[in-house]
Protein backbone atom coordinates (compact mmCIF):
# COMPACT_ATOMS: atom_id res chain seq x y z
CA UNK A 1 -51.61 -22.18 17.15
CA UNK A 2 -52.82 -20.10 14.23
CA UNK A 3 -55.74 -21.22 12.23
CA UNK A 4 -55.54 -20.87 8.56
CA UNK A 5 -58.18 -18.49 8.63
CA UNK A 6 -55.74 -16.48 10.65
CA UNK A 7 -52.94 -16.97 8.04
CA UNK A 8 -54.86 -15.57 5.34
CA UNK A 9 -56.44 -12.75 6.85
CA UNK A 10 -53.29 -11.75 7.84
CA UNK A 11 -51.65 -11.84 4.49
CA UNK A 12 -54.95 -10.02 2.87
CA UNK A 13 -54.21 -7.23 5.92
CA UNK A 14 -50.35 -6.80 4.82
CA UNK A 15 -51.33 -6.89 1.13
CA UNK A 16 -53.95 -4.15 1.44
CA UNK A 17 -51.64 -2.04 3.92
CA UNK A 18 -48.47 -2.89 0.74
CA UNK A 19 -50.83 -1.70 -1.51
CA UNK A 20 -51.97 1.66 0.00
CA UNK A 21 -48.00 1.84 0.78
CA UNK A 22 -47.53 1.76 -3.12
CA UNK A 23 -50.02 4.05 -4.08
CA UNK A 24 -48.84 6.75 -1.70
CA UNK A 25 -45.56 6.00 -2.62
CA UNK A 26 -46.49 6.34 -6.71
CA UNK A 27 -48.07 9.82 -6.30
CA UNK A 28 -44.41 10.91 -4.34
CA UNK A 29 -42.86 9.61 -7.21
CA UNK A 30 -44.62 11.87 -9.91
CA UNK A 31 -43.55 14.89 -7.77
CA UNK A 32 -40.10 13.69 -6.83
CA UNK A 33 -38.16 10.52 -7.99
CA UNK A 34 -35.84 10.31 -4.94
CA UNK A 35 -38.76 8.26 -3.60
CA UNK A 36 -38.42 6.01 -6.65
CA UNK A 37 -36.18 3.44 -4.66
CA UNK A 38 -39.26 3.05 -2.36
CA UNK A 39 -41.60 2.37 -4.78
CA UNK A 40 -39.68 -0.18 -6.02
CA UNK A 41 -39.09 -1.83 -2.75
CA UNK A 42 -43.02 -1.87 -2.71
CA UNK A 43 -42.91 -3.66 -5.34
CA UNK A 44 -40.83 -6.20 -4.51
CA UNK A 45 -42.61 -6.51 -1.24
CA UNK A 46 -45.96 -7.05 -2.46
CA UNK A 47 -44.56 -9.92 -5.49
CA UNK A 48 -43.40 -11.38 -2.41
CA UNK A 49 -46.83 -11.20 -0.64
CA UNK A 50 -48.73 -12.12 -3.62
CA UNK A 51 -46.22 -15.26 -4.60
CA UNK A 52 -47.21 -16.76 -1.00
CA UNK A 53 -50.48 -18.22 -2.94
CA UNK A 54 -48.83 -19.36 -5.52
CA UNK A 55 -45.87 -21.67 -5.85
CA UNK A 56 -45.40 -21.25 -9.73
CA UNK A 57 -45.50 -17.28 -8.32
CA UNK A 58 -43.18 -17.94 -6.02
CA UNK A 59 -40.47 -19.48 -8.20
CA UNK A 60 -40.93 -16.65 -10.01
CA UNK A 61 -40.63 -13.81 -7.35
CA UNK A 62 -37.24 -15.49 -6.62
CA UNK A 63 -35.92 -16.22 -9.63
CA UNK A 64 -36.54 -12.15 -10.37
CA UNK A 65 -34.86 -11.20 -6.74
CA UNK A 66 -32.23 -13.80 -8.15
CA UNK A 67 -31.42 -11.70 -11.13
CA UNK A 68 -31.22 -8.74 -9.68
């Protein structure tokens, strides 16, 4: 069974490796915008990361993929 402790330190692990993702991914995009669809997956990925804490967040992360 996995310990909250473990919960969270893996979502702080996958948040830090989205973010590094997106800032790679953001200096691609300056040279070349075919890489612009992964950026914006990034994006997405991390909301959805970052609405995990939050239920108000979360509503909102859906309600956005909802839309689109």
């Amino acid at each position: 069974m996995l310990h909250s402790s473990h919960i969270a330190d893996d979502h702080g692990s996958t948040l830090k490796r989205l973010y590094a993702a997106r800032e790679t991914v953001a200096r691609l995009v300056v040279e070349d915008s075919i890489y612009a669809p992964i950026f914006t997956r990034l994006e997405a990925e991390i909301a959805a990361e970052e609405a995990k804490r939050d239920p108000v967040a979360r509503a909102r992360a859906i309600a956005q993929i909802a839309m689109a």
